[in-house]
Protein backbone atom coordinates (compact mmCIF):
# COMPACT_ATOMS: atom_id res chain seq x y z
CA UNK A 1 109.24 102.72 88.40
CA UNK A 2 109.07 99.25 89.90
CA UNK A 3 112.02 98.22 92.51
CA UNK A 4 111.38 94.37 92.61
CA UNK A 5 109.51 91.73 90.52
CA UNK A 6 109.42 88.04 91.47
CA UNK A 7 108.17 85.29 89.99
CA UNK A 8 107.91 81.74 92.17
CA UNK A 9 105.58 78.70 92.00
CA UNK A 10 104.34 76.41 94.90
CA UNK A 11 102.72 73.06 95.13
CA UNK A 12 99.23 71.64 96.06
CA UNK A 13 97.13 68.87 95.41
CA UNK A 14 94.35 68.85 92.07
CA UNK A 15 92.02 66.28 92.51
CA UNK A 16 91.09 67.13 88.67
CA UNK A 17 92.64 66.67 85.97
CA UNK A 18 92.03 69.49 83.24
CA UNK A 19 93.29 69.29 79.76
CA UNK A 20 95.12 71.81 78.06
CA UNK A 21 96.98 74.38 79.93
CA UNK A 22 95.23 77.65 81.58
CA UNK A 23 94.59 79.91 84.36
CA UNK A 24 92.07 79.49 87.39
CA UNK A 25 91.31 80.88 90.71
CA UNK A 26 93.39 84.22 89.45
CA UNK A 27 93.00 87.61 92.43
CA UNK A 28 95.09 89.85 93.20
CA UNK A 29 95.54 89.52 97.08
CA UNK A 30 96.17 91.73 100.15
CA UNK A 31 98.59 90.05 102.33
CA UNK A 32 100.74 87.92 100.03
CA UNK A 33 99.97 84.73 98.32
CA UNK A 34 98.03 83.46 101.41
CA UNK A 35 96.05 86.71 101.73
CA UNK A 36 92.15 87.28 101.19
CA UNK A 37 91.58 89.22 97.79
CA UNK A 38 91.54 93.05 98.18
CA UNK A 39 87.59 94.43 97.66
CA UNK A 40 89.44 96.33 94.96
CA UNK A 41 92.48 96.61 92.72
CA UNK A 42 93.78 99.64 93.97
CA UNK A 43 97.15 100.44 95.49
CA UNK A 44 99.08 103.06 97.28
CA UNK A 45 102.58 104.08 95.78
CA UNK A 46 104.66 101.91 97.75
CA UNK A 47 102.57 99.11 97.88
CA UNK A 48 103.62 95.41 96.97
CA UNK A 49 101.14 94.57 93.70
CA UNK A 50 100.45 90.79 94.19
CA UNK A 51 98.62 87.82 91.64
CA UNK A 52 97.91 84.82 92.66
CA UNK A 53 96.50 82.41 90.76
CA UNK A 54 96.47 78.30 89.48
CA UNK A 55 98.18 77.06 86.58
CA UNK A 56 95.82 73.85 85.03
CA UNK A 57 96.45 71.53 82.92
CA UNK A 58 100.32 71.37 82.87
CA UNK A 59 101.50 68.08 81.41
CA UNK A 60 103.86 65.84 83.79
CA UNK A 61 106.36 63.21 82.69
CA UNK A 62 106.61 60.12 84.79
CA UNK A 63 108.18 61.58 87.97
CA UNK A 64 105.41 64.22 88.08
CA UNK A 65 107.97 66.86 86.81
CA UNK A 66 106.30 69.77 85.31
CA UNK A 67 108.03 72.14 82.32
CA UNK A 68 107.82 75.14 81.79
CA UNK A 69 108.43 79.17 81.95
CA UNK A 70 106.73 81.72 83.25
CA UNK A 71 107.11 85.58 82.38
CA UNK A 72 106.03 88.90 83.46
CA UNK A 73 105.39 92.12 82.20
CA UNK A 74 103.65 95.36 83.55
CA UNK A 75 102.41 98.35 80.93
CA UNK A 76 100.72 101.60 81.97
CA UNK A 77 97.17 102.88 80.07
CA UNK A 78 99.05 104.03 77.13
CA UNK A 79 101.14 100.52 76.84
CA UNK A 80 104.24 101.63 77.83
CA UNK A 81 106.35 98.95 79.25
CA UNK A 82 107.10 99.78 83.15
CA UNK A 83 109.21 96.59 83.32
CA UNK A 84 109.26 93.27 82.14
CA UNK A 85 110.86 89.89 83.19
CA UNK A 86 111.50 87.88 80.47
CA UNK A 87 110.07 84.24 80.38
CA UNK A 88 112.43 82.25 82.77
CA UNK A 89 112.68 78.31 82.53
CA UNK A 90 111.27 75.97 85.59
CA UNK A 91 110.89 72.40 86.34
CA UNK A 92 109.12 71.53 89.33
CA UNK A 93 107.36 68.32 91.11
CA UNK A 94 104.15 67.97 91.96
CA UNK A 95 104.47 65.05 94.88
CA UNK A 96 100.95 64.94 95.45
CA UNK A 97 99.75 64.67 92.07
CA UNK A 98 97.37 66.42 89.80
CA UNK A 99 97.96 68.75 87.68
CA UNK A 100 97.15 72.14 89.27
CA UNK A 101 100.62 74.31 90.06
CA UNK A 102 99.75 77.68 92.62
CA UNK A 103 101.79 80.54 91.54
CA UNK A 104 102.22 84.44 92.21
CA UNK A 105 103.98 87.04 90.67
CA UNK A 106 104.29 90.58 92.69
CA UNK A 107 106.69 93.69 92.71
CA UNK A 108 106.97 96.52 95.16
CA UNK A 109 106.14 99.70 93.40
CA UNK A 110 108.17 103.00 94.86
CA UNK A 111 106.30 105.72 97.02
CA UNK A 112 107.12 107.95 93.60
CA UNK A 113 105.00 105.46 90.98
CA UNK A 114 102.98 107.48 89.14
CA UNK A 115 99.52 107.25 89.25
CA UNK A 116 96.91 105.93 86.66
CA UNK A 117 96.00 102.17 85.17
CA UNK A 118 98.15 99.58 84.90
CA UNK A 119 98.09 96.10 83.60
CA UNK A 120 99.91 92.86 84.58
CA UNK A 121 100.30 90.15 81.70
CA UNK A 122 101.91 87.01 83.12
CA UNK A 123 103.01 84.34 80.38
CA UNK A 124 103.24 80.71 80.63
CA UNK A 125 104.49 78.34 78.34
CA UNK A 126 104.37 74.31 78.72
CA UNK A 127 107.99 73.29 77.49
CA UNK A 128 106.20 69.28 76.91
CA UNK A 129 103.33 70.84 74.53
CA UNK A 130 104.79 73.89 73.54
CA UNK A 131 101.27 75.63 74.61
CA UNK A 132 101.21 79.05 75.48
CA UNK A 133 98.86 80.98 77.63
CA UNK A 134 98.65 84.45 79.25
CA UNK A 135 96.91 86.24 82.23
CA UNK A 136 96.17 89.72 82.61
CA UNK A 137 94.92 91.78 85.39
CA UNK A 138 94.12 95.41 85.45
CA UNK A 139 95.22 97.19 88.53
CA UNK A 140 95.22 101.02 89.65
CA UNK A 141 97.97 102.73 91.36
CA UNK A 142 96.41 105.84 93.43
CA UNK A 143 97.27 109.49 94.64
CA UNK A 144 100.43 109.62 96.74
CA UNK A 145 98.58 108.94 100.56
CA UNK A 146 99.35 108.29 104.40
CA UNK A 147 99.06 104.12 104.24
CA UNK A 148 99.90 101.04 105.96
CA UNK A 149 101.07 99.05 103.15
CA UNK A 150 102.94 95.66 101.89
CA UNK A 151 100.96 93.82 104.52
CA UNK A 152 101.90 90.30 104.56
CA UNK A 153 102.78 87.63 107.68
CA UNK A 154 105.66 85.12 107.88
CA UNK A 155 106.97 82.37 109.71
CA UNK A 156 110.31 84.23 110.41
CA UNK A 157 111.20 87.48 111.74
CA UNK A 158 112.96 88.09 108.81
CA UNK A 159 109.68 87.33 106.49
CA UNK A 160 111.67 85.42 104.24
CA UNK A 161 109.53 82.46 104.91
CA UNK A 162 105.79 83.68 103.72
CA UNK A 163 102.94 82.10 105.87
CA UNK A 164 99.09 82.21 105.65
CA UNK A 165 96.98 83.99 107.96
CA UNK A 166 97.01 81.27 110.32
CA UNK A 167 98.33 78.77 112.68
CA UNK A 168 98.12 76.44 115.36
CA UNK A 169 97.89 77.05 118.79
CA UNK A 170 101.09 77.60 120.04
CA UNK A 171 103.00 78.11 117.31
CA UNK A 172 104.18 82.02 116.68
CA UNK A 173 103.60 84.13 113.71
CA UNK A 174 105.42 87.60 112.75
CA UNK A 175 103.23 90.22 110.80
CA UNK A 176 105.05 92.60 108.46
CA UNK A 177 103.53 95.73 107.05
CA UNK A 178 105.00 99.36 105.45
CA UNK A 179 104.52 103.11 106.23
CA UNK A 180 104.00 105.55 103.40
CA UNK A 181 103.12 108.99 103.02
CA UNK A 182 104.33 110.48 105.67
CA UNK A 183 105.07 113.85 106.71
CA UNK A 184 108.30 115.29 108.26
CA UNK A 185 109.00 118.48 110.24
CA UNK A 186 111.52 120.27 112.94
CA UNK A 187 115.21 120.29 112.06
CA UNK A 188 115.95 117.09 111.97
CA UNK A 189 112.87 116.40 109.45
CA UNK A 190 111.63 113.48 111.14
CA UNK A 191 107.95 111.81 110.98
CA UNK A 192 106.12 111.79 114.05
CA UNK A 193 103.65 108.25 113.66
CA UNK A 194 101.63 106.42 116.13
CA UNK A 195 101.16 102.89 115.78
CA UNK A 196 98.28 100.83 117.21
CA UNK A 197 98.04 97.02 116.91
CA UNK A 198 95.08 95.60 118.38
CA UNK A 199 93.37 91.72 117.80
CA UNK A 200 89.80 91.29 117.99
CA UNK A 201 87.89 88.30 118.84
CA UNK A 202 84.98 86.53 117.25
CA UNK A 203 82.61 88.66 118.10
CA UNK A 204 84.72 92.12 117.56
CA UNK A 205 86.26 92.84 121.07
CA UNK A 206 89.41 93.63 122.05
CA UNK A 207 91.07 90.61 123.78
CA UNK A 208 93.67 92.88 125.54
CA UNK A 209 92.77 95.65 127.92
CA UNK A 210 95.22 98.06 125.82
CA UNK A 211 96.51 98.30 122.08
CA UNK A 212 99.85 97.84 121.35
CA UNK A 213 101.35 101.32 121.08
CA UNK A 214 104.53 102.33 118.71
CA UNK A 215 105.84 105.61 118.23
CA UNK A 216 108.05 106.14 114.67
CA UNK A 217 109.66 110.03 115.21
CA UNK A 218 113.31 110.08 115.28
CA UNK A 219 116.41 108.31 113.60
CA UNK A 220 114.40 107.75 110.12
CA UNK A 221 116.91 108.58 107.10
CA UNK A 222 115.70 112.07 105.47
CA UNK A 223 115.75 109.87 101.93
CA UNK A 224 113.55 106.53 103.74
CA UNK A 225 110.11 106.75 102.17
CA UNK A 226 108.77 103.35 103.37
CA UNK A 227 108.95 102.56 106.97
CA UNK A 228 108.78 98.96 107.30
CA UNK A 229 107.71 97.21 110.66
CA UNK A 230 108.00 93.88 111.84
CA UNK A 231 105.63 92.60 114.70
CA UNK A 232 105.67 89.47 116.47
CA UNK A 233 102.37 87.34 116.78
CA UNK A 234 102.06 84.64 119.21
CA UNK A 235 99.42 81.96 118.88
CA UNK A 236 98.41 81.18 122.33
CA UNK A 237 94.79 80.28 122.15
CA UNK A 238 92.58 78.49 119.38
CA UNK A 239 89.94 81.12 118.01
CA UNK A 240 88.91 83.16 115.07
CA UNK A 241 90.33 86.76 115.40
CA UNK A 242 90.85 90.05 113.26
CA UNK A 243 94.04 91.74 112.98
CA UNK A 244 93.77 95.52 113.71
CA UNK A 245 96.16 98.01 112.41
CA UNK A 246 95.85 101.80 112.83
CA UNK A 247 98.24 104.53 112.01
CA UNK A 248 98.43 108.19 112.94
CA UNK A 249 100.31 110.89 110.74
CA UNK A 250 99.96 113.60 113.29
CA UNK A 251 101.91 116.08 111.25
CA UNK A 252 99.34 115.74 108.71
CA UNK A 253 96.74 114.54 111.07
CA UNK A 254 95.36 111.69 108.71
CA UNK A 255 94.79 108.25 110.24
CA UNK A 256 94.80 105.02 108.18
CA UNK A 257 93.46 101.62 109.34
CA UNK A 258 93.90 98.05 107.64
CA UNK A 259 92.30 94.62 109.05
CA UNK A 260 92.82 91.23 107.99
CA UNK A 261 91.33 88.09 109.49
CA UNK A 262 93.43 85.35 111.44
CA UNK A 263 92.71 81.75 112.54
CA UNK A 264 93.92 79.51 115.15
CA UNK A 265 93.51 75.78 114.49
CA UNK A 266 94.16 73.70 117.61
CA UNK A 267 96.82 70.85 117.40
CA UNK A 268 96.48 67.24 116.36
CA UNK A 269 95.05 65.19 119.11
């Protein structure tokens, strides 16, 4: 089963103008919308499933409005429907021109999605041409596992406002990831996790003496199967950096680790 699906669409500049309507620069991402594309399409129950991708060649009326509607569905190997959201009707302006509209559709799968191949069809229709076109992308849901999951950064400590993988010096960041696969134990069944958060530098190294240490082991809900975390990221110095994540199931003694890259552009002189 699949808890959420969303559908949005963002702006950005085309310099090109394509004709007839289409799909470019399609991935499926770790991280969001902003993120890097994963090195392959496979995800942990639990997970948040995310597509990115350009829509071309969208036909705007004089206020640079665009039509259209944009659906979703998601089928497992033997083309059974897991869900589907049916084509919804948008308008949205492009203020900087072009034709080129970035979009995304994701869901969070639950820690109990059963494993196997799955496909994502996404349908868009152009309400001014009445052209049609869809995009599909395989993806694999794996083994239940130990995993740091639904990795994606914000510029609120909510994460309700979604934010690339960088920033300007001084401004501050919050990362947000998930825990799955956890073990429990003792009477009050709880997990016992270790946390580590760590940035590298340029060149690899540590740029504090000590990781950042968090300890999940009591007052977790015996029927929470995702732990979500929420970390606060301040940008203090202009650089390029990797984010370090490692968790520690030591009930089950498995350790995960996830890394993402993160830049610091300095401010406008």
């Amino acid at each position: 089963m699949v808890s959420t699906y969303l559908l949005a669409a963002a702006l950005a500049l085309s310099p090109a103008q394509p004709t007839g309507l289409g799909f470019s620069n399609d991935r499926i991402t770790l991280g969001g919308e902003f993120g890097p594309p994963r090195a392959e399409n496979k995800l942990l129950p639990g997970d948040r499933f995310f597509l990115a991708f350009d829509i071309e060649g969208l036909k705007l009326d004089e206020m640079n409005k665009a039509s259209f509607t944009i659906g979703m569905t998601v089928a497992d190997k033997s083309g059974n429907l897991v869900y589907e959201v049916k084509p919804a009707r948008q308008e949205t302006v492009l203020p900087l021109g072009g034709t080129k509209l970035p979009a995304r559709a994701f869901m969070d799968t639950t820690p109990n999605m059963a494993a196997g191949e799955y496909v994502c069809r996404v349908m868009v229709k152009d309400l001014a041409t009445n052209d049609s076109k869809t995009l599909e992308k395989k993806f694999e849901m794996l083994p239940k596992g130990f995993g740091v999951v639904s990795f994606y950064c914000s510029g609120d400590d909510k994460g309700e406002v979604p934010a690339p993988f960088m920033g300007v010096a001084g401004q501050a960041i919050w990362l947000h990831f998930v825990v799955v696969g956890f073990e429990r134990a003792g009477n009050a069944a709880q997990p016992d996790i270790e946390i580590s958060f760590q940035t590298l530098d340029s060149n690899q190294k540590p740029t504090s003496p000590q990781p950042r240490i968090f300890q999940v082991r009591q007052e977790i809900p015996e029927n929470v199967l995702r732990i979500p975390i929420s970390l606060p990221l301040p940008l203090n110095r202009v650089g390029a950096y990797t984010i370090e994540i490692v968790a520690k199931d030591r009930l089950s003694n498995r350790n995960t680790k996830v890394t993402i890259p993160l830049t610091v552009l300095p401010t406008v002189k």
